[in-house]
C-alpha atoms as a PDB file:
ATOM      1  CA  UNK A   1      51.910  36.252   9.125  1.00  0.00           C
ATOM      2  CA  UNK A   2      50.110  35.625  12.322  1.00  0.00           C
ATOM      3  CA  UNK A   3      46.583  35.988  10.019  1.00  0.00           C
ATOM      4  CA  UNK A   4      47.836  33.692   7.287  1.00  0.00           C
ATOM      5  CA  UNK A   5      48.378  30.782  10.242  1.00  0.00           C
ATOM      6  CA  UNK A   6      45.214  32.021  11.796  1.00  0.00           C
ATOM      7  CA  UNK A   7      43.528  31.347   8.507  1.00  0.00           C
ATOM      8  CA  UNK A   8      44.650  28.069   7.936  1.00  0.00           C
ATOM      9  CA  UNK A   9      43.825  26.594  11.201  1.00  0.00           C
ATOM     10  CA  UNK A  10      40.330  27.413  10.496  1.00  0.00           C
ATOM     11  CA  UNK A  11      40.765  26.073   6.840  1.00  0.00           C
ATOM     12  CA  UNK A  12      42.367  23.245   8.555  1.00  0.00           C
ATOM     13  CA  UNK A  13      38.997  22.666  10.897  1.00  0.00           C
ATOM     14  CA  UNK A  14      36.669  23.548   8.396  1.00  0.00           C
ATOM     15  CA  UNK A  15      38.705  20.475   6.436  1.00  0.00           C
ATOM     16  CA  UNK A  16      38.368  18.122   9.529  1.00  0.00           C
ATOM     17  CA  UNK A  17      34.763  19.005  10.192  1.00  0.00           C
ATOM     18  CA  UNK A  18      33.415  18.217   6.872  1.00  0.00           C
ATOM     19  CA  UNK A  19      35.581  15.088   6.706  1.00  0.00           C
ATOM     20  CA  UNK A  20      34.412  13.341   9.726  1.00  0.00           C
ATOM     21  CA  UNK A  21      30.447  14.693   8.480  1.00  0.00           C
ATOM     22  CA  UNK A  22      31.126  12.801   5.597  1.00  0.00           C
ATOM     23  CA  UNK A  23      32.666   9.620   7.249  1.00  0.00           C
ATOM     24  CA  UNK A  24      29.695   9.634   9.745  1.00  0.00           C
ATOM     25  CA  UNK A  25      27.111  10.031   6.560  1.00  0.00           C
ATOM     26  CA  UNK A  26      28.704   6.585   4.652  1.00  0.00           C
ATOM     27  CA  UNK A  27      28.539   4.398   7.546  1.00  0.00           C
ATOM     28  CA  UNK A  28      25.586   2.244   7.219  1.00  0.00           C
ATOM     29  CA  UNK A  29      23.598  -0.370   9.152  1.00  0.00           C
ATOM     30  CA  UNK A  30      24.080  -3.502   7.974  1.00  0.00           C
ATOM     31  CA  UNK A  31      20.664  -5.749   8.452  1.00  0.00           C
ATOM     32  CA  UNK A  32      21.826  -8.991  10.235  1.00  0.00           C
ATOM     33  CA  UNK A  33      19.364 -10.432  12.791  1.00  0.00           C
ATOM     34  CA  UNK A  34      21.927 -12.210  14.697  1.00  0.00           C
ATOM     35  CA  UNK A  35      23.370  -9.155  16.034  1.00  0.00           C
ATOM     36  CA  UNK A  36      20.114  -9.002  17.971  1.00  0.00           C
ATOM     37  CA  UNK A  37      21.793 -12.704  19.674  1.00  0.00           C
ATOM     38  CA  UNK A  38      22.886 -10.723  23.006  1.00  0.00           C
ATOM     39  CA  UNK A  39      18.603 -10.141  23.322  1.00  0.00           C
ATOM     40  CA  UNK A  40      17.227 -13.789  23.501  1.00  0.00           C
ATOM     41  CA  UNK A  41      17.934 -13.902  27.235  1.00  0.00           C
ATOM     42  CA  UNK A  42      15.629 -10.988  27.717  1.00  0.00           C
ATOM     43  CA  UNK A  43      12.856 -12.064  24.702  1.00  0.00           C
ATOM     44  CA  UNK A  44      12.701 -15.703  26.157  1.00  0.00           C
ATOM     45  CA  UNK A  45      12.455 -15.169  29.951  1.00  0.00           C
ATOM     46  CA  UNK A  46      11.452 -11.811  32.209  1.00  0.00           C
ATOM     47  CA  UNK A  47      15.233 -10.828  32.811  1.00  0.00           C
ATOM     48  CA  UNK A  48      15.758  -7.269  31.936  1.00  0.00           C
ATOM     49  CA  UNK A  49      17.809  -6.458  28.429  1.00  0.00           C
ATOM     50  CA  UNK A  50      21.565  -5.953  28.843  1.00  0.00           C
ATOM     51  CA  UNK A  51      23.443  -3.326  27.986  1.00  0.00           C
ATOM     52  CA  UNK A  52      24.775  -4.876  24.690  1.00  0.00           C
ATOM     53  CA  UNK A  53      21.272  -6.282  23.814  1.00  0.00           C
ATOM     54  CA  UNK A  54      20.169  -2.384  23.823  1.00  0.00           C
ATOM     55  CA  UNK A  55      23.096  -1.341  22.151  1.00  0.00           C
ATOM     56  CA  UNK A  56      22.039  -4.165  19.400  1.00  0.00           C
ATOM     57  CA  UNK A  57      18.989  -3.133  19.294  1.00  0.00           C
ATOM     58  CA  UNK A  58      19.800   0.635  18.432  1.00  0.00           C
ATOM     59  CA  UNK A  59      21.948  -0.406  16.205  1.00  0.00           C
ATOM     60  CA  UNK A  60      19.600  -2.349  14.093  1.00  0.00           C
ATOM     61  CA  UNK A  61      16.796  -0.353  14.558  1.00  0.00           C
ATOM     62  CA  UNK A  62      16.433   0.808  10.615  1.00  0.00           C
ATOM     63  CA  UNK A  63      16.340  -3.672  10.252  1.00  0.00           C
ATOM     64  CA  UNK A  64      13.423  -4.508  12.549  1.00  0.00           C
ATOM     65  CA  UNK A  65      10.711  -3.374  10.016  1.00  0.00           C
ATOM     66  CA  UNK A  66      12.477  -5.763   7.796  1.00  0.00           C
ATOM     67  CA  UNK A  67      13.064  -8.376  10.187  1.00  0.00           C
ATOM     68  CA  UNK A  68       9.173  -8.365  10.945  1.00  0.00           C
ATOM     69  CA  UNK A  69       7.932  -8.844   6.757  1.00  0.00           C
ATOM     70  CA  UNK A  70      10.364 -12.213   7.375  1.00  0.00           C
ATOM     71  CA  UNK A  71       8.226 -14.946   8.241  1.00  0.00           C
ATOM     72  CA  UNK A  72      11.345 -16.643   9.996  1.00  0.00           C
ATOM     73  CA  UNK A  73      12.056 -13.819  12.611  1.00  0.00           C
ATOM     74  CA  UNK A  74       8.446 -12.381  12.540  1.00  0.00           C
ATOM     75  CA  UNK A  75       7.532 -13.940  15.841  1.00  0.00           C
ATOM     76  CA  UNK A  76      10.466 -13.555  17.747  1.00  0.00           C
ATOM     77  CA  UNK A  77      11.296 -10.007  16.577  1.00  0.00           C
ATOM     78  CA  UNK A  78       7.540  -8.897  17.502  1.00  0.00           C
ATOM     79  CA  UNK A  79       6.552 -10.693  20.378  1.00  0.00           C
ATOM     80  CA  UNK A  80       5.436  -9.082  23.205  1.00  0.00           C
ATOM     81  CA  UNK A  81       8.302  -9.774  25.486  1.00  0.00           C
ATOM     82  CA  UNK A  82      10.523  -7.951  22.349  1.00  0.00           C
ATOM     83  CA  UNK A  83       8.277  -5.355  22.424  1.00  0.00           C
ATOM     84  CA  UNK A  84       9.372  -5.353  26.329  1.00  0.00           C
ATOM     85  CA  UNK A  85      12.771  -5.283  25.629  1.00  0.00           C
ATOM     86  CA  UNK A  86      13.014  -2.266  22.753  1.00  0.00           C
ATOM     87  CA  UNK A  87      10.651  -0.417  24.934  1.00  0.00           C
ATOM     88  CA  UNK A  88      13.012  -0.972  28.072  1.00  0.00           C
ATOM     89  CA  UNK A  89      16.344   0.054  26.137  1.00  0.00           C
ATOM     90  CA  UNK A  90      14.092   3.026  24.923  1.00  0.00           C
ATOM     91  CA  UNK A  91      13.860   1.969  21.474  1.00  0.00           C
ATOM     92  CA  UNK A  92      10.201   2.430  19.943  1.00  0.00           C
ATOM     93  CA  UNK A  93       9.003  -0.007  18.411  1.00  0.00           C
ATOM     94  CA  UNK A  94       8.611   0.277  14.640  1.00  0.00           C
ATOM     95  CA  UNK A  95       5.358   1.038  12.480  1.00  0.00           C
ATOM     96  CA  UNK A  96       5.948  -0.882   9.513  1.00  0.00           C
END
């Protein structure tokens, strides 16, 4: 008796494991340059990103190559302060 419970605890995790693989696999980024809003402090002036701003950033990492072939966000999303800010919240900036 004690193996059968024994064997479906680990059936049981094994269950749980590849459920939560498989949530974590569907998620997806969705590309929306106005999550990068909590960043325009730090682009504009010298003040150094916040917290959020590099959690934005992170977050929309697979976007920036995207956000750099628009026209519209090209200049904000590569200047050089931007390229201050990823850099700061450790965030490489992207070879498109």
């Amino acid at each position: 008796m004690k193996a059968l419970s024994c064997n479906t605890a680990c059936a049981v995790l094994v269950l749980v494991l590849l459920t939560a693989e498989a949530v974590q696999v569907s998620v997806a980024v969705t590309c929306n340059a106005v999550q990068l809003s909590p960043c325009a402090g730090a682009i504009s002036s010298s003040k150094p990103p916040s917290k959020l701003c590099c959690s934005k950033i992170r977050e929309q990492k697979p976007c920036l190559c995207q956000y750099i072939k628009n026209p519209s966000l090209r200049q904000f999303v590569s200047s050089p302060n931007a390229r201050k800010v990823a850099s700061t919240c450790g965030v490489p900036f992207p070879k498109c």
